[in-house]
Protein backbone atom coordinates (compact mmCIF):
# COMPACT_ATOMS: atom_id res chain seq x y z
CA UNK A 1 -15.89 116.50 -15.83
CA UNK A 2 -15.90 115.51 -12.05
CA UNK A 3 -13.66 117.12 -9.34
CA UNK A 4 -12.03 114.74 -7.24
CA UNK A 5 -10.43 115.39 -4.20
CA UNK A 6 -7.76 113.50 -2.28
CA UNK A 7 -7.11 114.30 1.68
CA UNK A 8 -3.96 115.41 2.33
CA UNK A 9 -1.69 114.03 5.32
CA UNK A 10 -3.01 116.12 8.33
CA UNK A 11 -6.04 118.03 6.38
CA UNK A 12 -9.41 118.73 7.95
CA UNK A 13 -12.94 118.34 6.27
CA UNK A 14 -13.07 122.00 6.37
CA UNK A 15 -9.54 122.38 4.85
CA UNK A 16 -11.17 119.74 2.12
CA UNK A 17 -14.83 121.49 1.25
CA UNK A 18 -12.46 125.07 0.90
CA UNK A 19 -10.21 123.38 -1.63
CA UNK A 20 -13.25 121.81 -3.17
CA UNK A 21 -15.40 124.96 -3.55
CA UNK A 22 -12.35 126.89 -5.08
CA UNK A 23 -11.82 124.30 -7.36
CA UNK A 24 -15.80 124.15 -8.28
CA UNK A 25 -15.30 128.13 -8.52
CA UNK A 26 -12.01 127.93 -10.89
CA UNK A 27 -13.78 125.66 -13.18
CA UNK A 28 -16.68 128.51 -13.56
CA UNK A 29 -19.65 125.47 -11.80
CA UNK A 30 -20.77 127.58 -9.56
CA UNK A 31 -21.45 130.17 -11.58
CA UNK A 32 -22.86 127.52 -14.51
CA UNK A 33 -25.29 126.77 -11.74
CA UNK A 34 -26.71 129.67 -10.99
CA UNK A 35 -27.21 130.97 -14.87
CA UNK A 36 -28.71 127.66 -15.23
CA UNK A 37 -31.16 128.03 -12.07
CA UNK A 38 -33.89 129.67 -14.36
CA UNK A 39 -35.07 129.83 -17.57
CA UNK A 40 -33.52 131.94 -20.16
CA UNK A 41 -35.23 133.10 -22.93
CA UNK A 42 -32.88 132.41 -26.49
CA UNK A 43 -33.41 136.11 -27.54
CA UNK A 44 -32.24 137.18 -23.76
CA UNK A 45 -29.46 134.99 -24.23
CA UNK A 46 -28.44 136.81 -27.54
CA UNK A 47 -28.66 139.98 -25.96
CA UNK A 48 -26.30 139.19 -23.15
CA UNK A 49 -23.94 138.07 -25.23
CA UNK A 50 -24.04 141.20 -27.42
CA UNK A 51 -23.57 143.35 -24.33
CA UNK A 52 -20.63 141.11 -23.08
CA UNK A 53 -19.05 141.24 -26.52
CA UNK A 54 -19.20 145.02 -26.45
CA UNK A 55 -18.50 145.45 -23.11
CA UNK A 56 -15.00 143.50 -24.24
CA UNK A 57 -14.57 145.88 -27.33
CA UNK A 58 -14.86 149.12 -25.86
CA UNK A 59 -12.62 147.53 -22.77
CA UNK A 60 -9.76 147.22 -25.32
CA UNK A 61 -10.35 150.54 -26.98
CA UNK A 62 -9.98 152.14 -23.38
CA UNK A 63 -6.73 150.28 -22.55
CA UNK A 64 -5.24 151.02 -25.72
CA UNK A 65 -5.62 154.65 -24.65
CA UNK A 66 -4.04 153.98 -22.03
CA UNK A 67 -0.84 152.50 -23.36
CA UNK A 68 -0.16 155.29 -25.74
């Protein structure tokens, strides 16, 4: 999916890039790009999701405490 950007009336090229780079940012490319910068082994890959899954379970365990 491409990002296009139109100039506004009145808008700068540095007024452009900003709107640009929190649009690449929103859309989760820039961090895409730098997970995809090196090599990841599939078992590493595995394990990170593992952690991240946890990492969301015990996160809603903990706010559930909260609530109550």
């Amino acid at each position: 999916m491409a990002i296009r950007i139109k100039a506004r009336g009145g808008e700068s090229a540095e007024q452009m890039m900003r709107r640009f780079k929190k649009m690449c940012e929103k859309e989760g490319l820039t961090k895409d790009i730098k997970r995809r910068a090196y090599f990841e082994k599939p078992s590493e890959r595995r394990r990170r999701a593992q952690r991240k899954s946890v990492k969301r379970l015990t996160m809603g365990q903990e706010m559930v405490r909260f609530t109550r």
